[in-house]
N, C-alpha and C. Protein backbone atom coordinates (compact mmCIF):
# COMPACT_ATOMS: atom_id res chain seq x y z
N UNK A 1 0.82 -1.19 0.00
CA UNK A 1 0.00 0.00 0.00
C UNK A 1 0.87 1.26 0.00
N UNK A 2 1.82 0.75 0.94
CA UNK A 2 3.00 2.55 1.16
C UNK A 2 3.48 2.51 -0.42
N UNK A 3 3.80 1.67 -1.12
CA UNK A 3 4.96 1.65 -2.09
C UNK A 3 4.17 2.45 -3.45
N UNK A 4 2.61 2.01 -3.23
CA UNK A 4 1.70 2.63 -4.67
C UNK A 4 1.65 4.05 -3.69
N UNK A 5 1.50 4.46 -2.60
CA UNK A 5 1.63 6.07 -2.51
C UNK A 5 2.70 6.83 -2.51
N UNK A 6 3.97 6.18 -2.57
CA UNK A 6 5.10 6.79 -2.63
C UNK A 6 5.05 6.49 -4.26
N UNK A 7 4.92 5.71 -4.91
CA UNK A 7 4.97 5.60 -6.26
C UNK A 7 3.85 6.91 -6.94
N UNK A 8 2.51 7.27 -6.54
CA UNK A 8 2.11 8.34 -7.12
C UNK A 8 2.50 9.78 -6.75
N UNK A 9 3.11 9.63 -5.06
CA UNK A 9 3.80 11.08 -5.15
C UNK A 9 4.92 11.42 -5.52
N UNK A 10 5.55 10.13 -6.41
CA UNK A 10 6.89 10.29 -7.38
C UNK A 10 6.51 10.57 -8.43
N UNK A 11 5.20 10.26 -9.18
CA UNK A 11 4.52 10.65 -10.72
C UNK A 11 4.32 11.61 -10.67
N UNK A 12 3.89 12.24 -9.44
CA UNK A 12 3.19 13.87 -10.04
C UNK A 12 4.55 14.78 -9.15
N UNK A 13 5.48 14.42 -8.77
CA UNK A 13 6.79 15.51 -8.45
C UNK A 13 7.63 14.77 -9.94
N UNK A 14 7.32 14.30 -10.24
CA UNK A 14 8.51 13.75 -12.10
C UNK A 14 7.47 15.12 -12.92
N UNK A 15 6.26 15.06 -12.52
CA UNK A 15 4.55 15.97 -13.47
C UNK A 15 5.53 17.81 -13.53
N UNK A 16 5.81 17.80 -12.41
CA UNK A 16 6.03 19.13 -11.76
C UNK A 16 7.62 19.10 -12.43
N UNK A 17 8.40 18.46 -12.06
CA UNK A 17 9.67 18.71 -12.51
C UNK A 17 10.15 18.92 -13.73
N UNK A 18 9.13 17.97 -14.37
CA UNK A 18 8.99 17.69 -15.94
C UNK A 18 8.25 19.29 -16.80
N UNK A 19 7.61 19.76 -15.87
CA UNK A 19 6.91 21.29 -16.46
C UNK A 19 7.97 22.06 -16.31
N UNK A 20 8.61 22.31 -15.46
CA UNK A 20 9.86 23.11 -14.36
C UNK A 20 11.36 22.57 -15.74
N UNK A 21 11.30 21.46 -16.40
CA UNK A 21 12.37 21.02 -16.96
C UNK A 21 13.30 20.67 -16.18
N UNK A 22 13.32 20.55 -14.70
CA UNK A 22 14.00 20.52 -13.55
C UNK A 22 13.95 18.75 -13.03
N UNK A 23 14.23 17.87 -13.71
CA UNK A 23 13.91 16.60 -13.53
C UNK A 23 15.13 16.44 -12.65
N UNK A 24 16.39 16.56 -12.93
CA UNK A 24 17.69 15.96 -12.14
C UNK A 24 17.61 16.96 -11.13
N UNK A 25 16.82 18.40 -10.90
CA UNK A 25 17.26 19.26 -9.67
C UNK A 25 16.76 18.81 -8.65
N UNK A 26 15.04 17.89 -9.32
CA UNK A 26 14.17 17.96 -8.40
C UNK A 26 14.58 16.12 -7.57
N UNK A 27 15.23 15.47 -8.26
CA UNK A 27 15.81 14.50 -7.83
C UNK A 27 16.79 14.61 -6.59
N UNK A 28 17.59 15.83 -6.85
CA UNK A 28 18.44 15.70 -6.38
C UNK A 28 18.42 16.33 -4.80
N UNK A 29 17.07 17.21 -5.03
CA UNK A 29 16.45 17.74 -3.74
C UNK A 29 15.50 16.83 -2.85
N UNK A 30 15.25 15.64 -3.31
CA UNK A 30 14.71 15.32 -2.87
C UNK A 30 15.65 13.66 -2.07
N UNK A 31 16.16 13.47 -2.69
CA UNK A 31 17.42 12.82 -1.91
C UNK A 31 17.84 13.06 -0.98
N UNK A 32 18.47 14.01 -1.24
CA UNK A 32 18.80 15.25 0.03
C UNK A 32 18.09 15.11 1.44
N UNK A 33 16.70 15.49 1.16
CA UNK A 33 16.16 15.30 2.28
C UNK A 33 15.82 13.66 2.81
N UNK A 34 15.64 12.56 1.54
CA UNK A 34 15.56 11.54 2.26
C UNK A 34 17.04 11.11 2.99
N UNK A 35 18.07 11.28 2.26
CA UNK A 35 19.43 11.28 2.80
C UNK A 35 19.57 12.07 4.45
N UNK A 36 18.47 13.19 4.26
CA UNK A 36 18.71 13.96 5.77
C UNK A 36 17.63 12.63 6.83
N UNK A 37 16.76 12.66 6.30
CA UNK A 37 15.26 11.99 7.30
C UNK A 37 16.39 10.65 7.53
N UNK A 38 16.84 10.27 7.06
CA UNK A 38 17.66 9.09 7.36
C UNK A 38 18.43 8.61 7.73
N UNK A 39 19.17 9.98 8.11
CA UNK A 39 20.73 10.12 8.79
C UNK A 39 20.30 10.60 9.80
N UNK A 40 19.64 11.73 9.78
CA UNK A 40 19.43 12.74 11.44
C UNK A 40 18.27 12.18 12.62
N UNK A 41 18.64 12.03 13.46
CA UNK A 41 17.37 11.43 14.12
C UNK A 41 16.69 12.33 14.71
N UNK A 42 17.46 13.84 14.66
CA UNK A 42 16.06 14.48 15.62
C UNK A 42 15.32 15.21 14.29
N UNK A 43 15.86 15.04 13.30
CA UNK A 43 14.87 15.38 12.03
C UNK A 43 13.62 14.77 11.95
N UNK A 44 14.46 13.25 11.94
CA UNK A 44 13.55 12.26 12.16
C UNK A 44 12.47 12.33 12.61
N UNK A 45 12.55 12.57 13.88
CA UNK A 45 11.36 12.64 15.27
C UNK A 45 10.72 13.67 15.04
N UNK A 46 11.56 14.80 14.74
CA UNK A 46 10.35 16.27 14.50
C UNK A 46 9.20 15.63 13.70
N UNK A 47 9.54 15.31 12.47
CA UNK A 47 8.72 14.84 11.34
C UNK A 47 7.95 13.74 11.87
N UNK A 48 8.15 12.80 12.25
CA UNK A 48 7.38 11.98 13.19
C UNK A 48 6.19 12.39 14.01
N UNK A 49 7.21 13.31 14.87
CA UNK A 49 6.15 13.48 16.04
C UNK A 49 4.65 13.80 15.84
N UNK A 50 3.47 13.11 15.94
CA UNK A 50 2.28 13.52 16.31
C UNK A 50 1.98 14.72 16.68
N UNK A 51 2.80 15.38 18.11
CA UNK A 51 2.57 16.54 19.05
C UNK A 51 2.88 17.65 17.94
N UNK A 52 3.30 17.44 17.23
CA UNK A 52 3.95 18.47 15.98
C UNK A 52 3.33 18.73 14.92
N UNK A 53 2.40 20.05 15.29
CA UNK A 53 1.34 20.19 13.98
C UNK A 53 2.26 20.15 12.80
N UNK A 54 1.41 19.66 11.57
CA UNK A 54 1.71 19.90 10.20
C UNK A 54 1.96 21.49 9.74
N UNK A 55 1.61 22.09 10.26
CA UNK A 55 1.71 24.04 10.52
C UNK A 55 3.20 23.95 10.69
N UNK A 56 3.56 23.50 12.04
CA UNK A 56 4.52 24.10 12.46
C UNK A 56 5.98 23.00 11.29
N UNK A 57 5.54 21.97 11.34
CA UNK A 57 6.77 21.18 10.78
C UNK A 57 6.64 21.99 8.71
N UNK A 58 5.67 22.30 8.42
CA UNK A 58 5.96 22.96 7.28
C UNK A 58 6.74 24.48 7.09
N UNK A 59 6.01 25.28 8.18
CA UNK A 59 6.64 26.56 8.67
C UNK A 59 8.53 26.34 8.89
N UNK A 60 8.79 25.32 9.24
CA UNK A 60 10.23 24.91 9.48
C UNK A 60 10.92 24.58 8.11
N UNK A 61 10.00 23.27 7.31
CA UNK A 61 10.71 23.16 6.37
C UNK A 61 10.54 23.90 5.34
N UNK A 62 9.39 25.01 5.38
CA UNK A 62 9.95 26.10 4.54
C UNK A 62 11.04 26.86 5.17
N UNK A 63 11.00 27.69 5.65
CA UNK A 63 12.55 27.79 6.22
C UNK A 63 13.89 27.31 5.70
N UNK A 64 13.69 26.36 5.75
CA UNK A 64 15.10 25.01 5.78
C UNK A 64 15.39 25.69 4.14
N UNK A 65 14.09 24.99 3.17
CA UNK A 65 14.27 24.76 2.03
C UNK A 65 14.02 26.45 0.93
N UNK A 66 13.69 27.48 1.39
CA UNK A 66 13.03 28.11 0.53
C UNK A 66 15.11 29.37 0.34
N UNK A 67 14.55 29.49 -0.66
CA UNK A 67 16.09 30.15 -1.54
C UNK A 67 17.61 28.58 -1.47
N UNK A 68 16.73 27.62 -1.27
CA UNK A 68 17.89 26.53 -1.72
C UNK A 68 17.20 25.89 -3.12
N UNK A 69 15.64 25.45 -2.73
CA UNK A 69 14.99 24.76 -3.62
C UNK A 69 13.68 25.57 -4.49
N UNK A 70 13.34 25.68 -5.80
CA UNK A 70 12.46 25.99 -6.17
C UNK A 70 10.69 25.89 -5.59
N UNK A 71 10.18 27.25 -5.58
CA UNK A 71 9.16 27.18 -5.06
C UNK A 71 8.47 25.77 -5.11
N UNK A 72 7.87 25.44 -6.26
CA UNK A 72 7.03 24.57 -6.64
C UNK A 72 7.38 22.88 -5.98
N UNK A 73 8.81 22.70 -5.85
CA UNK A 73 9.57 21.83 -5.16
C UNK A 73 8.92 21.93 -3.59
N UNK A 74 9.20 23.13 -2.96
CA UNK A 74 8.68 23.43 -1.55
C UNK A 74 7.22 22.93 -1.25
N UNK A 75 6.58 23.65 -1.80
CA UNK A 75 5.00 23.14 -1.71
C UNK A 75 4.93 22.02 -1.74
N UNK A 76 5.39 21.01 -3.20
CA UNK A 76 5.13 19.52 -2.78
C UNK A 76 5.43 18.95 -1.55
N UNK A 77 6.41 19.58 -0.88
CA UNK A 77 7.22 18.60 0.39
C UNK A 77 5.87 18.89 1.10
N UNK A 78 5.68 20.52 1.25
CA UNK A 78 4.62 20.95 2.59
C UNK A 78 3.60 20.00 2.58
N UNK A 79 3.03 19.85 1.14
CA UNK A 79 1.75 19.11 0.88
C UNK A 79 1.57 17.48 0.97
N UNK A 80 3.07 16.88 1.07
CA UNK A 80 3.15 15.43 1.83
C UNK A 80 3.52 15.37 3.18
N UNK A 81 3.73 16.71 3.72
CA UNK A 81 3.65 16.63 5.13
C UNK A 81 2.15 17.25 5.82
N UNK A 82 1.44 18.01 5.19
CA UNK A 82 0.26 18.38 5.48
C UNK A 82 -1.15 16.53 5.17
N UNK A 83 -0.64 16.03 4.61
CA UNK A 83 -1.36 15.02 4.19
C UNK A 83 -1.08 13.41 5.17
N UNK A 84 0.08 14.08 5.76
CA UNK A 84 1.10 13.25 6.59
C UNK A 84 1.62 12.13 6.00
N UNK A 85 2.26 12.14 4.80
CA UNK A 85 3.57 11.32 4.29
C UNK A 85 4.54 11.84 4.42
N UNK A 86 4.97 12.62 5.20
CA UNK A 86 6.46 12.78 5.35
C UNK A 86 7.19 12.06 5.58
N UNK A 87 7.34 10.88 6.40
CA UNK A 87 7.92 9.32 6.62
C UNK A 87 7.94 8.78 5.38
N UNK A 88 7.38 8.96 4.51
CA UNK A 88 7.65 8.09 2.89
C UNK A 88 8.23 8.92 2.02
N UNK A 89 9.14 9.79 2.42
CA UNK A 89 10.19 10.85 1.44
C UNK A 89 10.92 9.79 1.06
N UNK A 90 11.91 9.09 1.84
CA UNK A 90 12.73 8.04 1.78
C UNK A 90 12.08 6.74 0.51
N UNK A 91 10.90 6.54 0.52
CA UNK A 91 10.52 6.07 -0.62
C UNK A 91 9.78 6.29 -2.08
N UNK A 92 9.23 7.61 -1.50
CA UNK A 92 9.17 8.74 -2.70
C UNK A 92 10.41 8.82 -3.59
N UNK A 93 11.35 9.25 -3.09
CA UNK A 93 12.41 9.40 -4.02
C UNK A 93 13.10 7.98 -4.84
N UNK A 94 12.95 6.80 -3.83
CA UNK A 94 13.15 5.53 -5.01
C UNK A 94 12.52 5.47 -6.35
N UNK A 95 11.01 5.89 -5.71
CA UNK A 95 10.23 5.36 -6.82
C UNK A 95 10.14 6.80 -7.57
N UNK A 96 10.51 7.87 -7.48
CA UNK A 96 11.20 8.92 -8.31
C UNK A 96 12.38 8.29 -8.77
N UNK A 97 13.55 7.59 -8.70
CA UNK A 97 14.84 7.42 -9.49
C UNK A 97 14.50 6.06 -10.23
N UNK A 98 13.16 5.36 -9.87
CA UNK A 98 12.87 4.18 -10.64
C UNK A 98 12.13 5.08 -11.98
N UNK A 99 11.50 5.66 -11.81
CA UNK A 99 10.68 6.25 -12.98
C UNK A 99 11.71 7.52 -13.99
N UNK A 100 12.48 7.77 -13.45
CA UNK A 100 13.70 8.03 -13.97
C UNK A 100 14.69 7.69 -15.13
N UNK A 101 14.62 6.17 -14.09
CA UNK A 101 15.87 4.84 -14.78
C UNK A 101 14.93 4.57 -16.15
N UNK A 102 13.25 4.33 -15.68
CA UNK A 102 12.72 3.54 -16.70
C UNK A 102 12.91 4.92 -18.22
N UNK A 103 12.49 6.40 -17.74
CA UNK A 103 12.29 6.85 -18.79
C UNK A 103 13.27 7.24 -19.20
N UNK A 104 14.57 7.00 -18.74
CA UNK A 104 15.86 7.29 -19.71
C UNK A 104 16.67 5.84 -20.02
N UNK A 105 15.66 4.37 -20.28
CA UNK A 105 16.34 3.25 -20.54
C UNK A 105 17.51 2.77 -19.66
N UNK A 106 17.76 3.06 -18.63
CA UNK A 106 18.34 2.53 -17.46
C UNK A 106 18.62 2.02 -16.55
N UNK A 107 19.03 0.56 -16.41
CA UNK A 107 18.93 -0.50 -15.32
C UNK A 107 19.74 -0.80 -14.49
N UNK A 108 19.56 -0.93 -13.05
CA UNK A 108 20.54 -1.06 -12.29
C UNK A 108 21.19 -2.75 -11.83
N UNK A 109 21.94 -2.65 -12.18
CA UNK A 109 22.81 -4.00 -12.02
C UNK A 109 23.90 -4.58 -10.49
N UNK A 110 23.26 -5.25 -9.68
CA UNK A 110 23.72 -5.83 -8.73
C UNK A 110 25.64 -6.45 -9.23
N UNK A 111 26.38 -6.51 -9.23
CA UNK A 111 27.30 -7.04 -9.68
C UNK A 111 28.65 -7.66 -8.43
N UNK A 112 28.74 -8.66 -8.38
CA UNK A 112 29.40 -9.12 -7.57
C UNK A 112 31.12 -9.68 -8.00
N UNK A 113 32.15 -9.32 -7.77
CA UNK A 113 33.28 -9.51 -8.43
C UNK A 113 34.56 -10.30 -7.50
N UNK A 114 35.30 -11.06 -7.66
CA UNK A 114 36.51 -11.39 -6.62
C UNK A 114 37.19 -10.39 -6.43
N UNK A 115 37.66 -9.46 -7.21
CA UNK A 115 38.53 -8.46 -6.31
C UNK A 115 38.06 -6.87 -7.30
N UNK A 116 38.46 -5.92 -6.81
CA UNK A 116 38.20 -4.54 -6.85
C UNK A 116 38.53 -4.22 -8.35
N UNK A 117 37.62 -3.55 -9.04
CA UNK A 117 38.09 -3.12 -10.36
C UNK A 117 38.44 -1.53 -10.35
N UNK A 118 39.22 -1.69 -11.35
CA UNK A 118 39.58 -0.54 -11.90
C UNK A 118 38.86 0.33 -12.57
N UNK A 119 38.48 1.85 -12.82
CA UNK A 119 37.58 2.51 -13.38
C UNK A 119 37.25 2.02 -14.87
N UNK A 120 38.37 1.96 -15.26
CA UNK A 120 38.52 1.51 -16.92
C UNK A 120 37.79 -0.09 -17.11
N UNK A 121 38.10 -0.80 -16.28
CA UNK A 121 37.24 -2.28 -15.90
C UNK A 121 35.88 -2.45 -15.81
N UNK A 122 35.48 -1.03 -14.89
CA UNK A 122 34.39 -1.05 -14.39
C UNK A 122 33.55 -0.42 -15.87
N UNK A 123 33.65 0.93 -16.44
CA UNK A 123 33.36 1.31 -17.38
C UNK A 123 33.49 -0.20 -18.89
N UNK A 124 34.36 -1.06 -18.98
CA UNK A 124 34.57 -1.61 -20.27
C UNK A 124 33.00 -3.15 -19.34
N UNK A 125 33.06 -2.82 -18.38
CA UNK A 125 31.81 -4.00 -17.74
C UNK A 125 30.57 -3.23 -18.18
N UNK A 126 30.20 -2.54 -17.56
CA UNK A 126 29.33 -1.39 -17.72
C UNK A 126 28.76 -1.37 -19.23
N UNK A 127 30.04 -1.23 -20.16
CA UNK A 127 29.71 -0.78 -21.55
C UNK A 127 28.98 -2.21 -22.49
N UNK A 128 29.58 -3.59 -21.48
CA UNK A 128 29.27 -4.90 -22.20
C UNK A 128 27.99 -5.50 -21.87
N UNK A 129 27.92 -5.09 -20.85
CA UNK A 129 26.58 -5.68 -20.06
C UNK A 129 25.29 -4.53 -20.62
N UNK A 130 25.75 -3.40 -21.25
CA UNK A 130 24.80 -2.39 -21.83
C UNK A 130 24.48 -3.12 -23.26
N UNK A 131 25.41 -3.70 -23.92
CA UNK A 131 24.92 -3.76 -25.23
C UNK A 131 24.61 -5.74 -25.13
N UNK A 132 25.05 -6.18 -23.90
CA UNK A 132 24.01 -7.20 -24.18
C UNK A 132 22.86 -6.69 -23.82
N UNK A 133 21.89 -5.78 -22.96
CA UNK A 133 20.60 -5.91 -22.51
C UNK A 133 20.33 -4.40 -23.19
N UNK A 134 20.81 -4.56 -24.27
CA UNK A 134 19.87 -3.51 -24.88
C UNK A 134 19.48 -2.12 -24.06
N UNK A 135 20.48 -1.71 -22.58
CA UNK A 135 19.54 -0.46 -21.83
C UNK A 135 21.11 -0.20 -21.26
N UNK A 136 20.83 0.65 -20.81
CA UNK A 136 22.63 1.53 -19.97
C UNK A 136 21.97 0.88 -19.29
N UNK A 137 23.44 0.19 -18.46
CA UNK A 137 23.65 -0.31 -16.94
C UNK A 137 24.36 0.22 -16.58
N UNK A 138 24.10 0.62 -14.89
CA UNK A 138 24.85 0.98 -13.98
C UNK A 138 24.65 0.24 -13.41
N UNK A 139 26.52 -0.20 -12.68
CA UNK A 139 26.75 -1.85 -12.12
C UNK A 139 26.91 -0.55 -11.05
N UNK A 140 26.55 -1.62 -9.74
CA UNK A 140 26.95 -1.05 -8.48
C UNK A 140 27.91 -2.05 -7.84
N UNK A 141 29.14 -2.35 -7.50
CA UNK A 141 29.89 -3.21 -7.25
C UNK A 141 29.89 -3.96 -5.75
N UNK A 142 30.04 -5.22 -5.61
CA UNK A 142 30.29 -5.86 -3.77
C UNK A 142 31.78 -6.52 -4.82
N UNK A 143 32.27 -6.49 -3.73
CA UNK A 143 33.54 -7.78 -4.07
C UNK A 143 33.45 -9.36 -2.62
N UNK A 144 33.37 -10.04 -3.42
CA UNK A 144 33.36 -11.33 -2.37
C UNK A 144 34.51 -12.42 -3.70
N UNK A 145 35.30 -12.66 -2.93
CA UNK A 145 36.01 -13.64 -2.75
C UNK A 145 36.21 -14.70 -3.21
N UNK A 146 35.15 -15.20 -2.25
CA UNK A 146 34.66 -16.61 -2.62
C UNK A 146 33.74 -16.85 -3.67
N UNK A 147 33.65 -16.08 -4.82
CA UNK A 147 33.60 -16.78 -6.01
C UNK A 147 35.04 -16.73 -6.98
N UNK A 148 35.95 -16.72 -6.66
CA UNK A 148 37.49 -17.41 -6.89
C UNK A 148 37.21 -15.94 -8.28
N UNK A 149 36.93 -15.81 -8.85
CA UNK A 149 37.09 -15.04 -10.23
C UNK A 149 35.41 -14.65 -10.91
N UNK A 150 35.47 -14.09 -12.21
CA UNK A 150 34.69 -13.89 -13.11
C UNK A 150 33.91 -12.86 -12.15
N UNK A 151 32.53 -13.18 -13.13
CA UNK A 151 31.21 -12.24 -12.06
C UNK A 151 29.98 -12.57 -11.88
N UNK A 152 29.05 -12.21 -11.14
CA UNK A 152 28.07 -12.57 -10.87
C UNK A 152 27.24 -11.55 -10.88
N UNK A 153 25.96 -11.23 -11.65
CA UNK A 153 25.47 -9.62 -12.26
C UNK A 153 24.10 -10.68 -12.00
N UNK A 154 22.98 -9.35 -11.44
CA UNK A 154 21.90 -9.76 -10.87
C UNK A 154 21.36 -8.22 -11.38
N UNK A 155 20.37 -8.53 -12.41
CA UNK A 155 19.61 -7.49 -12.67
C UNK A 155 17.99 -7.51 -12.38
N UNK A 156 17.48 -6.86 -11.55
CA UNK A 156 16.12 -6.98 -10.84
C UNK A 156 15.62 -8.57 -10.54
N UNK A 157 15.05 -9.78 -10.98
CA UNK A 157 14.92 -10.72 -11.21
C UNK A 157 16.13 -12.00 -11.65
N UNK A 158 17.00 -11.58 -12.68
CA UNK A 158 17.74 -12.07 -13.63
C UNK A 158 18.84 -11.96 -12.67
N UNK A 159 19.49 -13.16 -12.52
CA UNK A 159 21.18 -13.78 -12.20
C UNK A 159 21.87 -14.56 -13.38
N UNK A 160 22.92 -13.55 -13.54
CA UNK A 160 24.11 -14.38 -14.82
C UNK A 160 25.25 -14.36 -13.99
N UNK A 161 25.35 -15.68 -13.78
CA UNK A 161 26.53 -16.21 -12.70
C UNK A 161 27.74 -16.76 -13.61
N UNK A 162 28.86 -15.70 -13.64
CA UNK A 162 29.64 -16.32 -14.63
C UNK A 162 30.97 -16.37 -13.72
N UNK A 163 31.02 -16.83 -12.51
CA UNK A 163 32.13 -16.83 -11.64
C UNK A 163 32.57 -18.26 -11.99
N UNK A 164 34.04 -18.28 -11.41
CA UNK A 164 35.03 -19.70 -11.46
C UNK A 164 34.47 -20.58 -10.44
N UNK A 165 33.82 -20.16 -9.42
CA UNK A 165 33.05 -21.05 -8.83
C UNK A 165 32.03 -22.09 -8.80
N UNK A 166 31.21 -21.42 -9.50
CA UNK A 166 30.03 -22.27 -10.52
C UNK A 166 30.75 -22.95 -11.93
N UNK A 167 31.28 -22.41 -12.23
CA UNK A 167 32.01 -23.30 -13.64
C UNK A 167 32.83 -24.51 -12.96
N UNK A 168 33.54 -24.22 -11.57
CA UNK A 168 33.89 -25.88 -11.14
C UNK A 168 33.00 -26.76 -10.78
N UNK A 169 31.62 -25.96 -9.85
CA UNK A 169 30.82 -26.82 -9.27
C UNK A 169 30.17 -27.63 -10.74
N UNK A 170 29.98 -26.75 -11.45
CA UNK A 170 29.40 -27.76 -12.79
C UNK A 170 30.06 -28.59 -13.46
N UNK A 171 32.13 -28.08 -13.40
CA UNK A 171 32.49 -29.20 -13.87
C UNK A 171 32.55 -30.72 -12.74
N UNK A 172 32.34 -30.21 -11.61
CA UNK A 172 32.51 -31.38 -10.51
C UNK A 172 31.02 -32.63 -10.68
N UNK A 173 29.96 -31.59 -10.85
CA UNK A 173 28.78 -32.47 -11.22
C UNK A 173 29.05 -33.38 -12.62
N UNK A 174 29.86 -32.68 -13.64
CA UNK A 174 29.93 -33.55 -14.71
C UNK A 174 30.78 -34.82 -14.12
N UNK A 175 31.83 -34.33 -13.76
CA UNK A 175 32.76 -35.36 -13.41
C UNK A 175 32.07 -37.37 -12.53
N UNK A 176 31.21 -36.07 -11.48
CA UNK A 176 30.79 -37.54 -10.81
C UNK A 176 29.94 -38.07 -11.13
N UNK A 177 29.24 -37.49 -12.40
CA UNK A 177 28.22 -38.89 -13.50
C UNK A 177 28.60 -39.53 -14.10
């Protein structure tokens, strides 16, 4: 239920940003604050608190936000805290960078590697894994080990496990038939 209301108050702030031509500003303001609601805890709690009219917590974050962020930006925040979603900024803005990814062909790629790549590595991965799936990927990197080599790329659903690990376990299964 939270995820379809954070998903429509990401459609109509993409509505607004998209009039504004301000699509990456309004992204980037809005991060911001889920990056703040998520780090600060007495932010946190203000916004939380019950005892804390919607008056006064908007009166503040205008304040905070007005000559940093565009009017029209401001109001939306006031108007998901007057409605009391302010606790779903933090998922507002996902489902703002999902609707994002989708309308500029962009998928994000889980990628798991044995040891640390190099920019040039990371970019020539990046560039291969784009023109197999047909969409820009951005790999986000873990390094583990224990898959001895190669990689392991997990895109939403989809695992292509191409580590030295699985290529022995499969040659070990051949072996003992």
């Amino acid at each position: 239920m939270q995820s379809a209301i954070a998903r429509n108050y990401a459609e109509a702030l993409l509505a607004l940003a998209s009039k504004e031509d301000a699509r990456d500003a309004y992204g980037a303001l809005l991060g911001g604050i889920a990056d703040v609601l998520e780090r600060d805890e007495t932010f946190k709690r203000f916004l939380a608190a019950p005892q804390v009219s919607s008056v006064k917590k908007n009166e503040v974050l205008g304040k905070a936000l007005t000559g940093q962020a565009p009017a029209m930006f401001v109001r939306f925040v006031q108007k998901m805290v007057t409605n009391g979603r302010q606790m779903l900024i933090g998922a507002v803005f996902t489902e703002y960078s999902n609707l994002r990814d989708a309308e500029e062909g962009r998928v994000h790629a889980r990628v798991t590697v044995s040891r640390e790549m190099s920019d040039a590595d990371r970019d020539a991965l990046a560039a291969s894994l784009s023109k197999a799936i047909g969409k820009t990927v951005v790999p986000h990197l873990s390094v583990n080990p224990a898959i001895l080599g190669g990689v392991v790329v997990r895109i939403g659903d989809t695992v292509m496990d191409g580590s030295v690990r699985r290529r022995l376990t499969a040659l070990r299964s051949k072996m003992a038939t």
